[in-house]
C-alpha atoms as a PDB file:
ATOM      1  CA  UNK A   1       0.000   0.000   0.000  1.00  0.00           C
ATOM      2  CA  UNK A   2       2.491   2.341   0.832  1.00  0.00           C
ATOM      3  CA  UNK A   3       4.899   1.322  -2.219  1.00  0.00           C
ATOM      4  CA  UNK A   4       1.510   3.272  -4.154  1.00  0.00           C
ATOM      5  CA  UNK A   5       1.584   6.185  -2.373  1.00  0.00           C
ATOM      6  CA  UNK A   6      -1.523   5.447   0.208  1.00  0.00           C
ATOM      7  CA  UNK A   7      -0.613   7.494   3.007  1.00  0.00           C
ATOM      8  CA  UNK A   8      -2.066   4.392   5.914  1.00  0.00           C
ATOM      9  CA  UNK A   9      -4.264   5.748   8.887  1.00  0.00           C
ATOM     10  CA  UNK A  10      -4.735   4.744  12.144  1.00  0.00           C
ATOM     11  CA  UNK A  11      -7.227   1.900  11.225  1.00  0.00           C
ATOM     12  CA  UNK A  12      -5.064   0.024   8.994  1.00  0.00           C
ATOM     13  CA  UNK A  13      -2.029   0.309  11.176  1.00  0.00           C
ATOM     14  CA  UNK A  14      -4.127  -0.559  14.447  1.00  0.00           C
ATOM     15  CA  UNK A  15      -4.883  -4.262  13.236  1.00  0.00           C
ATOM     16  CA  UNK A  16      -0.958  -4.948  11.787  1.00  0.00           C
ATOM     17  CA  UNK A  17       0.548  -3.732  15.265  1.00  0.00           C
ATOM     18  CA  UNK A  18      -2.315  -6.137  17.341  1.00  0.00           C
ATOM     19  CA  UNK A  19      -1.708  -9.285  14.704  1.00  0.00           C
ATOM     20  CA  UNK A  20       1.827  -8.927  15.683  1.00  0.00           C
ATOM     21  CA  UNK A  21       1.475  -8.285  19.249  1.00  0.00           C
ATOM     22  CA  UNK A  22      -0.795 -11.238  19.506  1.00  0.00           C
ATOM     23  CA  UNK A  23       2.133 -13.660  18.148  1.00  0.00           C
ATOM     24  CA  UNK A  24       4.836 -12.163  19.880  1.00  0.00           C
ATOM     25  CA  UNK A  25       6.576 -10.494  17.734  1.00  0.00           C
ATOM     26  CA  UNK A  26       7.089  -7.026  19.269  1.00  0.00           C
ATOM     27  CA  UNK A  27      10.265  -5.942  17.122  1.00  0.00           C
ATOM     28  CA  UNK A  28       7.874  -5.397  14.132  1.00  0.00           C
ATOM     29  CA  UNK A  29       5.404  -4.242  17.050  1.00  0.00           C
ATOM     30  CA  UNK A  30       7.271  -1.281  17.888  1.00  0.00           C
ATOM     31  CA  UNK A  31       8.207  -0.238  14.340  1.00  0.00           C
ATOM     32  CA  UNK A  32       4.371   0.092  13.392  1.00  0.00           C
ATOM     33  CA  UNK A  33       4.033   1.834  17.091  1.00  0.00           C
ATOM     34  CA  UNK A  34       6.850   4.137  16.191  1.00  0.00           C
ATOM     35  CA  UNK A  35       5.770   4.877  12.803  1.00  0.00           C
ATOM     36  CA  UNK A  36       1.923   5.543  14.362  1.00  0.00           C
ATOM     37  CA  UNK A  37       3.519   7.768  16.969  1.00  0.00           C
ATOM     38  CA  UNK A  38       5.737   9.982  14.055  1.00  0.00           C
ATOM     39  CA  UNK A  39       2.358  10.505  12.212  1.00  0.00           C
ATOM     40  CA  UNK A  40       0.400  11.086  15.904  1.00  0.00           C
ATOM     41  CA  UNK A  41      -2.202   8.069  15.345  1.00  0.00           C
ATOM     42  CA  UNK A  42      -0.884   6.476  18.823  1.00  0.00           C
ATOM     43  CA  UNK A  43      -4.187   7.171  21.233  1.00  0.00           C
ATOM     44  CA  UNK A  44      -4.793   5.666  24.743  1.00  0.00           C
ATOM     45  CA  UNK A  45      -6.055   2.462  22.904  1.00  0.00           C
ATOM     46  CA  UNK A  46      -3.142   1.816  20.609  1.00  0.00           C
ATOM     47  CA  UNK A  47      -1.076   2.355  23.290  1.00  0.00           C
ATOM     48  CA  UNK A  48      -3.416   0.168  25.623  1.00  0.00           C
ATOM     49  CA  UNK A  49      -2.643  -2.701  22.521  1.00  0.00           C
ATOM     50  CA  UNK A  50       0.843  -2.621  23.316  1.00  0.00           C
ATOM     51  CA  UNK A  51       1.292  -2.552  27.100  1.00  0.00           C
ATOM     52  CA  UNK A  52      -1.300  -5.268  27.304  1.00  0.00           C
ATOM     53  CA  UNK A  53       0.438  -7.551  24.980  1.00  0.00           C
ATOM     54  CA  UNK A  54       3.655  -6.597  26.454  1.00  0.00           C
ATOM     55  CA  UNK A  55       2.299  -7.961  30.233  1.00  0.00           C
ATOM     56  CA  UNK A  56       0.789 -11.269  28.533  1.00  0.00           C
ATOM     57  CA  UNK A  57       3.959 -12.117  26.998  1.00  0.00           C
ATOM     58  CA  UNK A  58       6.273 -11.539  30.742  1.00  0.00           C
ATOM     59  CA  UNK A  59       8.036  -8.397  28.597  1.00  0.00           C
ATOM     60  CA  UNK A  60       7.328  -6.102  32.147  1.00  0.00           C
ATOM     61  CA  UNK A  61      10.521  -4.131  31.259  1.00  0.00           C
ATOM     62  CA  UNK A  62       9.423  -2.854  28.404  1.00  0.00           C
ATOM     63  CA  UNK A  63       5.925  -2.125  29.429  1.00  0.00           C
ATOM     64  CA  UNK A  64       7.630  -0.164  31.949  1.00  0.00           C
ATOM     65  CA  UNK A  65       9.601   1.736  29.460  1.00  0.00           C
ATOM     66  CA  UNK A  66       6.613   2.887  27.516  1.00  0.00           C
ATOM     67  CA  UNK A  67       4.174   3.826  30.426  1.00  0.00           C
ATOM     68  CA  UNK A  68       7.631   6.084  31.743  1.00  0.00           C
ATOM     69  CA  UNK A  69       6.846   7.609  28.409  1.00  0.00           C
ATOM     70  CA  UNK A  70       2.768   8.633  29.002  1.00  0.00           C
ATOM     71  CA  UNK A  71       3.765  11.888  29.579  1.00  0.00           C
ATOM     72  CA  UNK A  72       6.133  12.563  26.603  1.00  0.00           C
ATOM     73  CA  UNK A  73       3.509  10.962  24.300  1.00  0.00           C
ATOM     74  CA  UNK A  74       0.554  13.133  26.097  1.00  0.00           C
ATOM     75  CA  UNK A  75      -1.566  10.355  26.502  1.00  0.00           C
ATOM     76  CA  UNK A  76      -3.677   9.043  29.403  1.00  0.00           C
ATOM     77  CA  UNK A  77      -3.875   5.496  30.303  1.00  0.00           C
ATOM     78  CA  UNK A  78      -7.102   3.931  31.204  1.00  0.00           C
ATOM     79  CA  UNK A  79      -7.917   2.334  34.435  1.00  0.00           C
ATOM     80  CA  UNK A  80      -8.523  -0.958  32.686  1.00  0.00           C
ATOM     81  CA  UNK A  81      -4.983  -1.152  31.352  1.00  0.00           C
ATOM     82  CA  UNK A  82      -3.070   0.079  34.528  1.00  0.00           C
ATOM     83  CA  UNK A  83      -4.888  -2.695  36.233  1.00  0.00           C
ATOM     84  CA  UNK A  84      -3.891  -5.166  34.055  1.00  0.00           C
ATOM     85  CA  UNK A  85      -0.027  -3.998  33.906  1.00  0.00           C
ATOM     86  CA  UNK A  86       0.043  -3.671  38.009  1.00  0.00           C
ATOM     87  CA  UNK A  87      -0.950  -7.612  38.055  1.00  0.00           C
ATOM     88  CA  UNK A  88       1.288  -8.438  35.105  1.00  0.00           C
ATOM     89  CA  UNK A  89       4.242  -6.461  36.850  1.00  0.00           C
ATOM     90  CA  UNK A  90       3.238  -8.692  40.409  1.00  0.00           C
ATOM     91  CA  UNK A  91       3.349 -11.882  38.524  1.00  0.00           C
ATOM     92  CA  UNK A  92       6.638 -11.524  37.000  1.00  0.00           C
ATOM     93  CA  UNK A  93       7.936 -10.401  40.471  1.00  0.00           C
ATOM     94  CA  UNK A  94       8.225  -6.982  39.379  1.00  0.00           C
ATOM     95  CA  UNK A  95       6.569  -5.706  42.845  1.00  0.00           C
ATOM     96  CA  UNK A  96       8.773  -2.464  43.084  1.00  0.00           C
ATOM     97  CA  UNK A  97       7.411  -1.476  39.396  1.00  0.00           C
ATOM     98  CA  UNK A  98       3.377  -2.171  40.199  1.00  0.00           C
ATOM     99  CA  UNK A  99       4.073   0.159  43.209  1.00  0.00           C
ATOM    100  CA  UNK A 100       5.591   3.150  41.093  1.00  0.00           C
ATOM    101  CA  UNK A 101       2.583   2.576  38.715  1.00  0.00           C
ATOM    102  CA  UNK A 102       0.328   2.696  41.720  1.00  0.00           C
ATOM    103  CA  UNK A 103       1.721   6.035  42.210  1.00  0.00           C
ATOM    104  CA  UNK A 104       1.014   7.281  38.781  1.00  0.00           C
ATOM    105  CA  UNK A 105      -2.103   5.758  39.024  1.00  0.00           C
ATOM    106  CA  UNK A 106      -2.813   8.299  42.158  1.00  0.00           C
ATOM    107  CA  UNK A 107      -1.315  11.203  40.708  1.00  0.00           C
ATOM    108  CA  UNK A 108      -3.820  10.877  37.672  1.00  0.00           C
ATOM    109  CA  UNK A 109      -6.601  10.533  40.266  1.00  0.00           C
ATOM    110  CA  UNK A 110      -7.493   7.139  39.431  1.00  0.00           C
ATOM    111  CA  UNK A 111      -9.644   5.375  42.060  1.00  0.00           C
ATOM    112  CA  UNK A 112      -8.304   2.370  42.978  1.00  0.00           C
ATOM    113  CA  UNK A 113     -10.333  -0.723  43.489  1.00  0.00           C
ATOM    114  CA  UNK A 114     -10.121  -3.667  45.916  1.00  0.00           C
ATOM    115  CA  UNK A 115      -8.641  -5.952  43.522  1.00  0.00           C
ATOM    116  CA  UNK A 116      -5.259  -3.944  42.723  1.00  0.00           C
ATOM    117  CA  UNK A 117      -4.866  -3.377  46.672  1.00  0.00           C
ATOM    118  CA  UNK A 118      -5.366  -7.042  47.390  1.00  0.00           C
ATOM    119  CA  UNK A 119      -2.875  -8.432  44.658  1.00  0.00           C
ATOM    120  CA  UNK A 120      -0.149  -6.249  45.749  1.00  0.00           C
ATOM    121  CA  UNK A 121      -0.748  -6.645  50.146  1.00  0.00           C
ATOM    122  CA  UNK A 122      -0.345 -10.640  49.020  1.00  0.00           C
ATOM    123  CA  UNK A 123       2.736 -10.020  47.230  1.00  0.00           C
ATOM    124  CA  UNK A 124       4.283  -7.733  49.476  1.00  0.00           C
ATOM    125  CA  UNK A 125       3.172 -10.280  52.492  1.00  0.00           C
ATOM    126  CA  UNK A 126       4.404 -13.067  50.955  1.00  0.00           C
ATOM    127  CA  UNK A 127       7.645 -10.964  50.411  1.00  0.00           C
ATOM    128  CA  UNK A 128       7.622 -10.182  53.914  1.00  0.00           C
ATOM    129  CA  UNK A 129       7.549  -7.052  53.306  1.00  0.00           C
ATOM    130  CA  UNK A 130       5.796  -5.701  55.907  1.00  0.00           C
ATOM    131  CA  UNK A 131       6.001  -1.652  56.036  1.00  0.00           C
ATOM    132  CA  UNK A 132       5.255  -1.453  52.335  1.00  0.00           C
ATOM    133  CA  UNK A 133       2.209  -3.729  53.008  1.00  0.00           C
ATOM    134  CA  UNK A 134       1.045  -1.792  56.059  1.00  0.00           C
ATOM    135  CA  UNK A 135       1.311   1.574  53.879  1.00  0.00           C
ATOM    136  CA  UNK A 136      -0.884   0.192  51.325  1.00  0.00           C
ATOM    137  CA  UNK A 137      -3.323  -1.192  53.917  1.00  0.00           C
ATOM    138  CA  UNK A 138      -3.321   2.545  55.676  1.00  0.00           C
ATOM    139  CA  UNK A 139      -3.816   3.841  52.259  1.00  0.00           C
ATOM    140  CA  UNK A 140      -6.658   1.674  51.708  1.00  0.00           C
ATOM    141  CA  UNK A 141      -8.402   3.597  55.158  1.00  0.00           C
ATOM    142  CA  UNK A 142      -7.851   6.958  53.769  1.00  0.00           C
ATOM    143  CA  UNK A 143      -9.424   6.028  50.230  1.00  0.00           C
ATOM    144  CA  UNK A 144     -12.125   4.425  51.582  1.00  0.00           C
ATOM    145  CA  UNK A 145     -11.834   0.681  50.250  1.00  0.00           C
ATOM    146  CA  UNK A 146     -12.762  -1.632  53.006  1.00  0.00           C
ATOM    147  CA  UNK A 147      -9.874  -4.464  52.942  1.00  0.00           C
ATOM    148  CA  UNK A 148     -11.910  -7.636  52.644  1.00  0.00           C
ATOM    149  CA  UNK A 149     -11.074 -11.442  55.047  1.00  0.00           C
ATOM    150  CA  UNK A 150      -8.136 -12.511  52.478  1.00  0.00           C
ATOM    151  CA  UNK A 151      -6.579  -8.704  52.799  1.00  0.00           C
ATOM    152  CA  UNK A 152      -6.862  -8.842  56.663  1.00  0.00           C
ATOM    153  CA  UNK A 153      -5.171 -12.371  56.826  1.00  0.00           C
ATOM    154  CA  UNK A 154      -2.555 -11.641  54.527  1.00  0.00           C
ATOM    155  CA  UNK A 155      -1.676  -8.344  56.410  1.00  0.00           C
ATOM    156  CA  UNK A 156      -1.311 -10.552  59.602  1.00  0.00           C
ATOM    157  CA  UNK A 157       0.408 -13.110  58.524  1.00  0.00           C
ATOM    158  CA  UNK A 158       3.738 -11.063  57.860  1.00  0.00           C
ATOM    159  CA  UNK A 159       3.380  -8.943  60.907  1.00  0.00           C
ATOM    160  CA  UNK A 160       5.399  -9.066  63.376  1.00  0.00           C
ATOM    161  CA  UNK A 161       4.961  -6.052  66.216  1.00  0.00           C
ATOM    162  CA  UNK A 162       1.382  -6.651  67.976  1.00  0.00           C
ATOM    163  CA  UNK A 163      -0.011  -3.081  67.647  1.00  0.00           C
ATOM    164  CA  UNK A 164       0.241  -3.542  63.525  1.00  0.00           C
ATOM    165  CA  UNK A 165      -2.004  -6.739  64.486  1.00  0.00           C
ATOM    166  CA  UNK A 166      -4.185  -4.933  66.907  1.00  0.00           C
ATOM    167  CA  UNK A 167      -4.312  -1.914  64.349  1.00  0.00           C
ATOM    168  CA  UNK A 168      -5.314  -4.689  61.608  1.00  0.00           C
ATOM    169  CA  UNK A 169      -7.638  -5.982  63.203  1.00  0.00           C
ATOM    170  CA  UNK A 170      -9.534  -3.400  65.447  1.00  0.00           C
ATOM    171  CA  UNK A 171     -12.950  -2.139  64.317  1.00  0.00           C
ATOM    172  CA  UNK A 172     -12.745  -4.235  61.553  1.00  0.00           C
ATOM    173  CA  UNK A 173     -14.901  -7.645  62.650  1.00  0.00           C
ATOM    174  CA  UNK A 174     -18.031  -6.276  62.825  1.00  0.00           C
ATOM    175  CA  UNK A 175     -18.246  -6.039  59.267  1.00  0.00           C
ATOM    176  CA  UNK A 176     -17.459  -9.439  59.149  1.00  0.00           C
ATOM    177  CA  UNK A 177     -19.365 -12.666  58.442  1.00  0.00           C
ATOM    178  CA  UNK A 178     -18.540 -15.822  60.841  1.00  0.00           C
ATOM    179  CA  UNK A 179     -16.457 -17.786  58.540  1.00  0.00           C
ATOM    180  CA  UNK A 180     -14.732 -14.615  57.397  1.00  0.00           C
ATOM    181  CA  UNK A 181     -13.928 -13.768  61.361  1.00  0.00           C
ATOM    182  CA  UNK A 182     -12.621 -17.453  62.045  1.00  0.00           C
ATOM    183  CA  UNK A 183     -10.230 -17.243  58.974  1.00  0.00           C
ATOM    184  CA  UNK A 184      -8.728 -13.737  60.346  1.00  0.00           C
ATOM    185  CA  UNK A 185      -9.154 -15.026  64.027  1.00  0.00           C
ATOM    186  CA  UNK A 186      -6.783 -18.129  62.839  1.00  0.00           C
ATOM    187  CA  UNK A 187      -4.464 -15.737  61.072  1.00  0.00           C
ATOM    188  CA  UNK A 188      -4.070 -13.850  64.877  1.00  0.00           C
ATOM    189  CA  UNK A 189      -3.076 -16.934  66.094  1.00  0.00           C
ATOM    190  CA  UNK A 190      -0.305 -17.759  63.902  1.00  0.00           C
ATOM    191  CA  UNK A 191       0.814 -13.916  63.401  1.00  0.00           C
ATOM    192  CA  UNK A 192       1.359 -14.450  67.271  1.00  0.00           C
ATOM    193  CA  UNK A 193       3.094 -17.807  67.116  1.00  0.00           C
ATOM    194  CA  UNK A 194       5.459 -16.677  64.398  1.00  0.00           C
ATOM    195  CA  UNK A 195       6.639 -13.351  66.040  1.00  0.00           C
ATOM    196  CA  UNK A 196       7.380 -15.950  69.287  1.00  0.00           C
ATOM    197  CA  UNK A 197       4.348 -14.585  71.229  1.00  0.00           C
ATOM    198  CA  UNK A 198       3.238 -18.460  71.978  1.00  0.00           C
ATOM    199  CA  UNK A 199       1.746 -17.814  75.539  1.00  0.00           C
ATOM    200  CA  UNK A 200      -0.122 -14.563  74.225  1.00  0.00           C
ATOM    201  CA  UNK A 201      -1.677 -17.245  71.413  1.00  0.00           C
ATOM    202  CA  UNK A 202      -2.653 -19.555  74.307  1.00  0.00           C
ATOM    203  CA  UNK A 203      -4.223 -16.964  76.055  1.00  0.00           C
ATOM    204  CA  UNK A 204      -5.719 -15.329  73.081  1.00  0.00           C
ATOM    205  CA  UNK A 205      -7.326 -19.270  72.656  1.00  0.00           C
ATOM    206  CA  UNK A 206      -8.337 -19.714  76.434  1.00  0.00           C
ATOM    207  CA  UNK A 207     -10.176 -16.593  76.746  1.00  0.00           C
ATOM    208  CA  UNK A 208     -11.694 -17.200  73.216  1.00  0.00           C
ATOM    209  CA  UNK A 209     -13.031 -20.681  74.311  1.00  0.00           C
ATOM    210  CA  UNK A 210     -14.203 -19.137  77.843  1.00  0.00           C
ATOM    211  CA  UNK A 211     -11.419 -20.675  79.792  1.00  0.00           C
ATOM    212  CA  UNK A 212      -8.591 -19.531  82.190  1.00  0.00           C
ATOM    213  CA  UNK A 213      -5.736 -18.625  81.307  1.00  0.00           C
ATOM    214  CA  UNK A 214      -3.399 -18.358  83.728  1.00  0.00           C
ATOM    215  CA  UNK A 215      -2.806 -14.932  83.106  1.00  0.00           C
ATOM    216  CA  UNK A 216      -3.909 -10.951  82.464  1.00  0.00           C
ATOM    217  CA  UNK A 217      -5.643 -10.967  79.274  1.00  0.00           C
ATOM    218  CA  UNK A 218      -6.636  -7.556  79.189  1.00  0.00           C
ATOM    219  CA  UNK A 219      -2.787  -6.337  80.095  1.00  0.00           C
ATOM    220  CA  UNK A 220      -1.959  -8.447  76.777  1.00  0.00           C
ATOM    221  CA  UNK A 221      -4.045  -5.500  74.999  1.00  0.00           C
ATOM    222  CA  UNK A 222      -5.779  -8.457  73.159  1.00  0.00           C
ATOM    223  CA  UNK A 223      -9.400  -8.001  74.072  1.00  0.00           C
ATOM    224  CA  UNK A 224      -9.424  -6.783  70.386  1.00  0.00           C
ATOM    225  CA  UNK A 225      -8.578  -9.962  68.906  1.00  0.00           C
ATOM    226  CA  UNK A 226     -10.525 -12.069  71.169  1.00  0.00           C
ATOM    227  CA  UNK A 227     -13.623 -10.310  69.683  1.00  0.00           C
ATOM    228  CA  UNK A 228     -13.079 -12.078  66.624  1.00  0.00           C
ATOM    229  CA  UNK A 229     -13.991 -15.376  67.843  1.00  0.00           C
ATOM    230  CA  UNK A 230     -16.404 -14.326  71.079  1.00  0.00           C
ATOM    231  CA  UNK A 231     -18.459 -11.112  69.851  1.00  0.00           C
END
């Protein structure tokens, strides 16, 4: 087409740059994207083409590359896309590159949903890293997304200090349905047994089952946690 003189618009390029996207090949990807982006057809859905495909394939690095250049190409991502990057950066282990994408996403004034909260808390639990997790769970309580059961557990599975499980867990129960209260009520337990706090978790399970202890409960600044299992 070209070799005649057809000067190609965005809706013949758009289905060349997906067919090779779709099979991998993103060195011919990137040519069409650069030629699109010389002649301004790249919009937030070409560009949406390309950071998708890049995420399905495991190429995070150079998904990364392009969304660092949003603002030189003056386009805005969707919501849609950024969530799909954030999980494709957390499932190639690329934590530290969903977070700075979290921040863009903020910046933009994006609301962020329970989902993109929840995928990152597990990662950065299961990474043991615990004030980056605790940040995102206090940024949850400022934006006003109620962590569900499975963000609560995760949260106290990597903590270590007992006010972070006390903070975690504290007003949060009564919203709660029984089998959701057990599975963060088991989570206390453990968070206590792995930061060495056995006799606190005996305690904890004595005064939850009605029984005596042996010792001050209420000194253990527990009565939080206990709530979880007697209301």
């Amino acid at each position: 087409m070209c070799s005649y003189g057809w000067e190609l618009d965005k809706y013949a390029y758009t289905p060349v740059l997906q067919c090779y996207c779709n099979v991998g090949n993103f060195e011919n990807a990137l040519v069409v994207f650069n030629e699109m982006h010389v002649k301004g057809l790249v919009d937030a859905h070409v560009l949406s083409i390309l950071l998708v495909s890049f995420s399905k394939w495991g190429k995070v690095d150079k998904a990364f590359e392009l969304v660092e250049r949003i603002e030189d190409l003056n386009i805005s991502l969707n919501e849609k896309t950024c969530f799909v990057l954030i999980h494709g950066f957390v499932r190639e282990g690329k934590t530290d590159k969903a977070l700075q994408l979290l921040d863009k996403m903020k910046k933009l004034g994006f609301v962020l949903d329970i989902s993109v909260y929840g995928v990152l808390i597990e990662e950065l639990s299961r990474n043991k890293e615990i004030e980056k997790a605790m940040q995102l769970y206090e940024d949850m309580n400022v934006s006003g997304v109620h962590p569900d059961s499975k963000i609560l557990s995760d949260l106290m599975s990597c903590v270590r200090d007992e006010r972070d499980m006390i903070r975690i867990v504290e007003g949060r129960y009564e919203s709660l349905d029984l089998k959701a209260r057990m599975l963060l009520y088991n989570s206390v337990l453990k968070g206590l047994i792995n930061s060495g706090s056995t006799d606190k978790a005996y305690r904890l399970l004595s005064a939850s089952m009605g029984l005596d202890s042996g010792g001050d409960f209420n000194e253990d600044n527990l009565f939080p946690m206990k709530e979880l299992a007697c209301p």
